[in-house]
C-alpha atoms as a PDB file:
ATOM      1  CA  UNK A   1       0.000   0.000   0.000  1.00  0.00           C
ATOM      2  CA  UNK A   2       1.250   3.473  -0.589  1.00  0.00           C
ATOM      3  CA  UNK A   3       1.590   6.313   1.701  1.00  0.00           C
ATOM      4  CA  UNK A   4      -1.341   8.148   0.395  1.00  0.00           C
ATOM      5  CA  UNK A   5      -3.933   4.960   0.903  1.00  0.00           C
ATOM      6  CA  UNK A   6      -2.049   4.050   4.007  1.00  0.00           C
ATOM      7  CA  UNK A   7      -2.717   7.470   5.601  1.00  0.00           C
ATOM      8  CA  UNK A   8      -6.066   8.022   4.350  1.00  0.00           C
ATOM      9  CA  UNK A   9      -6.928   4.425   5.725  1.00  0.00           C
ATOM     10  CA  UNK A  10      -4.852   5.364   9.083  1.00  0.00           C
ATOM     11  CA  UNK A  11      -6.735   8.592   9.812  1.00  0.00           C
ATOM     12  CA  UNK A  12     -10.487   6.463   9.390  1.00  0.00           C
ATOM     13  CA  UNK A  13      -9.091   4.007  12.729  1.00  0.00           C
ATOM     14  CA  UNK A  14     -10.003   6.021  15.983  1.00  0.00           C
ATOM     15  CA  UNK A  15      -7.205   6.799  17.721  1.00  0.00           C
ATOM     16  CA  UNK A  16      -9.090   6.151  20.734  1.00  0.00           C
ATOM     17  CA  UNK A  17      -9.655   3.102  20.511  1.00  0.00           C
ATOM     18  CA  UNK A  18      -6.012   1.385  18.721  1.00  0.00           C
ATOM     19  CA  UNK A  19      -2.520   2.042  18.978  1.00  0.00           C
ATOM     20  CA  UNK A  20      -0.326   0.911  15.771  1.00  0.00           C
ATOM     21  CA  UNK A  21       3.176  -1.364  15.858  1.00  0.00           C
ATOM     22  CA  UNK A  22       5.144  -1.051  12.557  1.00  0.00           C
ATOM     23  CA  UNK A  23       7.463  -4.227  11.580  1.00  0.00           C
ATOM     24  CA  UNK A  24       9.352  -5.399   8.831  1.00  0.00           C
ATOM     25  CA  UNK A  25       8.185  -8.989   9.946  1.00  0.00           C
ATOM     26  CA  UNK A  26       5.070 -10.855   9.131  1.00  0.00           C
ATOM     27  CA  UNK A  27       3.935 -11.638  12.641  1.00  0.00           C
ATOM     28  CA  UNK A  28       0.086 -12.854  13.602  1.00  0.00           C
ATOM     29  CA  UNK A  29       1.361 -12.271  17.408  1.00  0.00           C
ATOM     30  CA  UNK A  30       2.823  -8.985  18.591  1.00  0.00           C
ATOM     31  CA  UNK A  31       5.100 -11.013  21.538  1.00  0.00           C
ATOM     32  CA  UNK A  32       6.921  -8.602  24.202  1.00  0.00           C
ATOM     33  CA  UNK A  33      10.381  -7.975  23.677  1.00  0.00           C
ATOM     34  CA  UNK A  34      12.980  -6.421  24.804  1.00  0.00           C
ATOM     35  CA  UNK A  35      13.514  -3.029  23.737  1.00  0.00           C
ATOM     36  CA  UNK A  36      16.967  -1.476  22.265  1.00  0.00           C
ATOM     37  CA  UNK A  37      16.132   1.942  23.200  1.00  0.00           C
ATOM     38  CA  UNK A  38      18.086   2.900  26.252  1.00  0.00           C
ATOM     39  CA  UNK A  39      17.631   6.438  25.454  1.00  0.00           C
ATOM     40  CA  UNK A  40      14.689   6.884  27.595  1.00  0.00           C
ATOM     41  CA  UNK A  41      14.186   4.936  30.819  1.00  0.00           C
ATOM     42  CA  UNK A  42      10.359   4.186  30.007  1.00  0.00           C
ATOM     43  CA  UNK A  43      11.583   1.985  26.902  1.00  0.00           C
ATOM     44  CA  UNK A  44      13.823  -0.096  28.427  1.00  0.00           C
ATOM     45  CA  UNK A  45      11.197  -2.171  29.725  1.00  0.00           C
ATOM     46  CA  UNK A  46      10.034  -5.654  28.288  1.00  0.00           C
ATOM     47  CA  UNK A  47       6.772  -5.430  26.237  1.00  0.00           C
ATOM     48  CA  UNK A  48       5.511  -4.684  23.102  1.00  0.00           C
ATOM     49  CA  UNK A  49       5.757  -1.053  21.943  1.00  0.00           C
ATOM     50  CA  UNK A  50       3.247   0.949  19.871  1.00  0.00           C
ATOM     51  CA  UNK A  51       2.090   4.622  18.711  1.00  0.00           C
ATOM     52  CA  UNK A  52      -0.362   6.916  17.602  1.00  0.00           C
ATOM     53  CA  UNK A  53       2.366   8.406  15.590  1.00  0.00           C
ATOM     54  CA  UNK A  54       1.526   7.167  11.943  1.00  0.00           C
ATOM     55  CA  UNK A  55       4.824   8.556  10.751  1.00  0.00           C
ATOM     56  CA  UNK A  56       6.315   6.510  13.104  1.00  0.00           C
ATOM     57  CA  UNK A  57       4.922   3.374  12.663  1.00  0.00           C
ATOM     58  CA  UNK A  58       5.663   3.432   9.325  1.00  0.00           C
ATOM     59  CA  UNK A  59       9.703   4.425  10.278  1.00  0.00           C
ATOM     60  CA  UNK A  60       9.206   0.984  11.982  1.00  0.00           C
ATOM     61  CA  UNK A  61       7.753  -0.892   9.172  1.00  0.00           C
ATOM     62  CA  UNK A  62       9.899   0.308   5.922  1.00  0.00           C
ATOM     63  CA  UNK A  63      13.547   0.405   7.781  1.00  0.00           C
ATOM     64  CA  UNK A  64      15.085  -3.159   7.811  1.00  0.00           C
ATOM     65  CA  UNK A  65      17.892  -2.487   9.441  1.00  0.00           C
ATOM     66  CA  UNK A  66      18.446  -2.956  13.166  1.00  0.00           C
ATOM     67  CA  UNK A  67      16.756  -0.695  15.448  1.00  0.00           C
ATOM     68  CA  UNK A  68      20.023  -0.330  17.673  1.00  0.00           C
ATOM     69  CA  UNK A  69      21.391   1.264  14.555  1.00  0.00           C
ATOM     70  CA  UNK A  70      18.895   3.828  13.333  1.00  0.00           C
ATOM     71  CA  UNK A  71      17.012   6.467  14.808  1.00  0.00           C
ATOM     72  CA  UNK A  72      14.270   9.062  14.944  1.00  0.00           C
ATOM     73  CA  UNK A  73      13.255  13.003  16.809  1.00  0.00           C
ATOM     74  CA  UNK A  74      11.174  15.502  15.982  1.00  0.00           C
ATOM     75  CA  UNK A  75      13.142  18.596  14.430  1.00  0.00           C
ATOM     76  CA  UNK A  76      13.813  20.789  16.811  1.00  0.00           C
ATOM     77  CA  UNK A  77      11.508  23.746  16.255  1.00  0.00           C
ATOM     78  CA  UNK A  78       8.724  21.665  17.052  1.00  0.00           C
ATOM     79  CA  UNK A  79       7.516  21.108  13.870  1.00  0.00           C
ATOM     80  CA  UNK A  80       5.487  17.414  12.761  1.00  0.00           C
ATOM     81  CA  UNK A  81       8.893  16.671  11.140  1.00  0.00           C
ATOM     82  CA  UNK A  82      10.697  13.616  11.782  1.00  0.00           C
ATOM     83  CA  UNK A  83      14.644  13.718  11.734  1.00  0.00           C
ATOM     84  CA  UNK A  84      16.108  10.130  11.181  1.00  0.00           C
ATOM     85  CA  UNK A  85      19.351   8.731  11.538  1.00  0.00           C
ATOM     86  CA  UNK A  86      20.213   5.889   9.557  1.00  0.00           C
ATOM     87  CA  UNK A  87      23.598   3.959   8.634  1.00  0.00           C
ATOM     88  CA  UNK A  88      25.112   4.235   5.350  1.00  0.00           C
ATOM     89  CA  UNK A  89      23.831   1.370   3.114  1.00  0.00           C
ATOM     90  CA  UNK A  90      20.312   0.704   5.669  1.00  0.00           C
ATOM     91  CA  UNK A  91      18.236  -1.779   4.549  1.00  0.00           C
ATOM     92  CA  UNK A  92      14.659  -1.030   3.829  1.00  0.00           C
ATOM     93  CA  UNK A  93      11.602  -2.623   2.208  1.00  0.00           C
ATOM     94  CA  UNK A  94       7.917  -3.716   2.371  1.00  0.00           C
ATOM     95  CA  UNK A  95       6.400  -4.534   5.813  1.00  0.00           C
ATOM     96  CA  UNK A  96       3.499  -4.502   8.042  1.00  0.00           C
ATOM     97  CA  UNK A  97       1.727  -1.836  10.105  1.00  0.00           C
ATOM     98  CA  UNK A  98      -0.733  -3.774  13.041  1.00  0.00           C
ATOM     99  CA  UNK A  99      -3.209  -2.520  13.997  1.00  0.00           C
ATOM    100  CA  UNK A 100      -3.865  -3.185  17.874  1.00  0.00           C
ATOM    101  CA  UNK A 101      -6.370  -2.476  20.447  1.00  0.00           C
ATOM    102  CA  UNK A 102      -5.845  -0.055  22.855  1.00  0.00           C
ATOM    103  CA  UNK A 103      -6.972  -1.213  25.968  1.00  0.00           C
ATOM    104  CA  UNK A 104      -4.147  -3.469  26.064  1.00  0.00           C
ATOM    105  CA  UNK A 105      -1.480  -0.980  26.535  1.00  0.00           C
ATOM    106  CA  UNK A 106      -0.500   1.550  28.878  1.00  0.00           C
ATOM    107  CA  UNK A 107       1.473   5.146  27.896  1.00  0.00           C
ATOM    108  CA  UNK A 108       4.956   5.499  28.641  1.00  0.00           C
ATOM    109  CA  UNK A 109       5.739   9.061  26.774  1.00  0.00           C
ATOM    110  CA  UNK A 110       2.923  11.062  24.831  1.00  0.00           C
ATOM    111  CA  UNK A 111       2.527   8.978  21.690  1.00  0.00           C
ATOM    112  CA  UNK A 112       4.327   5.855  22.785  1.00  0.00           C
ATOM    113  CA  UNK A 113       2.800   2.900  24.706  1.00  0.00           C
ATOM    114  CA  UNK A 114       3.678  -0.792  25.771  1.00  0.00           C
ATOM    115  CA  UNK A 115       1.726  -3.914  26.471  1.00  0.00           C
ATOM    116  CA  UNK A 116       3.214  -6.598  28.698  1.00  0.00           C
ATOM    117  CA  UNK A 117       1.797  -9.715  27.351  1.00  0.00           C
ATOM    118  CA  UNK A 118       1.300 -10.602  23.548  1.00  0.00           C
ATOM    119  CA  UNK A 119      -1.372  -8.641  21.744  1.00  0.00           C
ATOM    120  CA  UNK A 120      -3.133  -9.607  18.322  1.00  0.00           C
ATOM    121  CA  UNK A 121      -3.759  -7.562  15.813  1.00  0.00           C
ATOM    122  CA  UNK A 122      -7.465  -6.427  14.871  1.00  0.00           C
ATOM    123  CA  UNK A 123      -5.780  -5.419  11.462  1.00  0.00           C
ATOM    124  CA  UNK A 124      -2.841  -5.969   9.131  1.00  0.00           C
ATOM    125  CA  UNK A 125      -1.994  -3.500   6.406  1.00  0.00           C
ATOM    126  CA  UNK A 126       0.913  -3.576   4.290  1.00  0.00           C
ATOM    127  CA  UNK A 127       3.246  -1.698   3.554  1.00  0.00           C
ATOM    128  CA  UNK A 128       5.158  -0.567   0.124  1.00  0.00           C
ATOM    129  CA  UNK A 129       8.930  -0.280  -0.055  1.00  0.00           C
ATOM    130  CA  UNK A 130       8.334   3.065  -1.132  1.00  0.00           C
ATOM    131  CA  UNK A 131       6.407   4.660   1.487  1.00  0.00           C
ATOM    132  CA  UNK A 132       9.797   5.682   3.149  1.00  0.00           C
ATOM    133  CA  UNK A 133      10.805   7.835  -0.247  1.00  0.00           C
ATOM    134  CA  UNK A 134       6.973   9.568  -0.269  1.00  0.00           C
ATOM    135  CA  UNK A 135       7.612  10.363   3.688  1.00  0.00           C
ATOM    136  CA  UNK A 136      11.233  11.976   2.306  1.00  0.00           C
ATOM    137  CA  UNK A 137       9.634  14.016  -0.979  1.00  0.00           C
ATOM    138  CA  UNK A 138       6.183  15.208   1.029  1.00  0.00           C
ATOM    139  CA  UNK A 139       9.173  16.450   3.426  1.00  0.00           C
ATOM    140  CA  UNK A 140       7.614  14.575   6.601  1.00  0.00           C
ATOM    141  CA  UNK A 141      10.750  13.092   7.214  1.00  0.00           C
ATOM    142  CA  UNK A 142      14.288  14.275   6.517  1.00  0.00           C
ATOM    143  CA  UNK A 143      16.833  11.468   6.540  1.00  0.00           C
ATOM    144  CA  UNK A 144      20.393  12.217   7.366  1.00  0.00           C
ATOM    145  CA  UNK A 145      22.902   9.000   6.484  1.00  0.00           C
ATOM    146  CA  UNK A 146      26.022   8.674   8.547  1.00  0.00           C
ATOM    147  CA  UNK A 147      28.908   6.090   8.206  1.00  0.00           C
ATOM    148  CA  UNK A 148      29.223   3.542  11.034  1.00  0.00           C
ATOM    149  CA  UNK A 149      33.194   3.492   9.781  1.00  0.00           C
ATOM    150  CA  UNK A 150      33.485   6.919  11.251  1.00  0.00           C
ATOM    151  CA  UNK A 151      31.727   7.054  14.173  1.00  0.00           C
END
């Protein structure tokens, strides 16, 4: 699905009521995990991890490459626009946005929450490779590459 469809079919699910988990995996079980992030104390907890964040899920579902190696913030004059990190050479590619109910999870920061036991998803959409090159040219994200050689 492209970003367009995907977005439009995003904005009709009431944000209320689900929470979304992006993943370049086919799963029919969201299972808790451990998370990489050890940025923020709130995600270095075991569980399953979702958002509200569309952009965001969809960060999760295109990039292929391990999360302990790319990254994400809003710019810093507050505006909707992502900033992401990735290595040289990342890997990205189709994947899978779920779409899960809320009442399973609690919130950790304001559009990130976690579930502690394995959560199914009401709904599966997927994902095209491409939707990470719309996200760049409708400037909702801006990707910076570094080299992992250098740093």
């Amino acid at each position: 699905m492209r970003y367009a469809e995907l977005y439009e079919r995003l904005l009709e699910i009431p944000a209320d009521n689900y929470v979304m988990h992006g993943s370049p995996h086919a799963l029919t079980v969201i299972e808790p995990r451990q998370s990489k992030r050890t940025d923020v104390p709130a995600y270095g907890q075991f569980g399953v991890y979702a958002t509200v964040c569309i952009e965001v899920a969809l960060l999760y579902a295109t990039i292929q490459t391990s999360r302990d190696e790319w990254g994400f913030a809003p710019q810093a004059d507050g505006a909707t626009v992502l900033d992401v990190r990735v290595p040289l050479g990342f890997a990205h590619g189709p994947g899978f946005i779920y779409i899960l109910p809320e009442g399973e999870f609690e919130q950790v920061v304001p559009y990130s929450f976690v579930a502690r036991k394995p959560v199914c998803p009401v709904e599966v959409l997927t994902v095209d490779a491409d939707v990470l090159y719309e996200m760049i040219e409708r400037n909702i994200i801006v990707v910076g590459i570094y080299d992992p050689a250098l740093t």
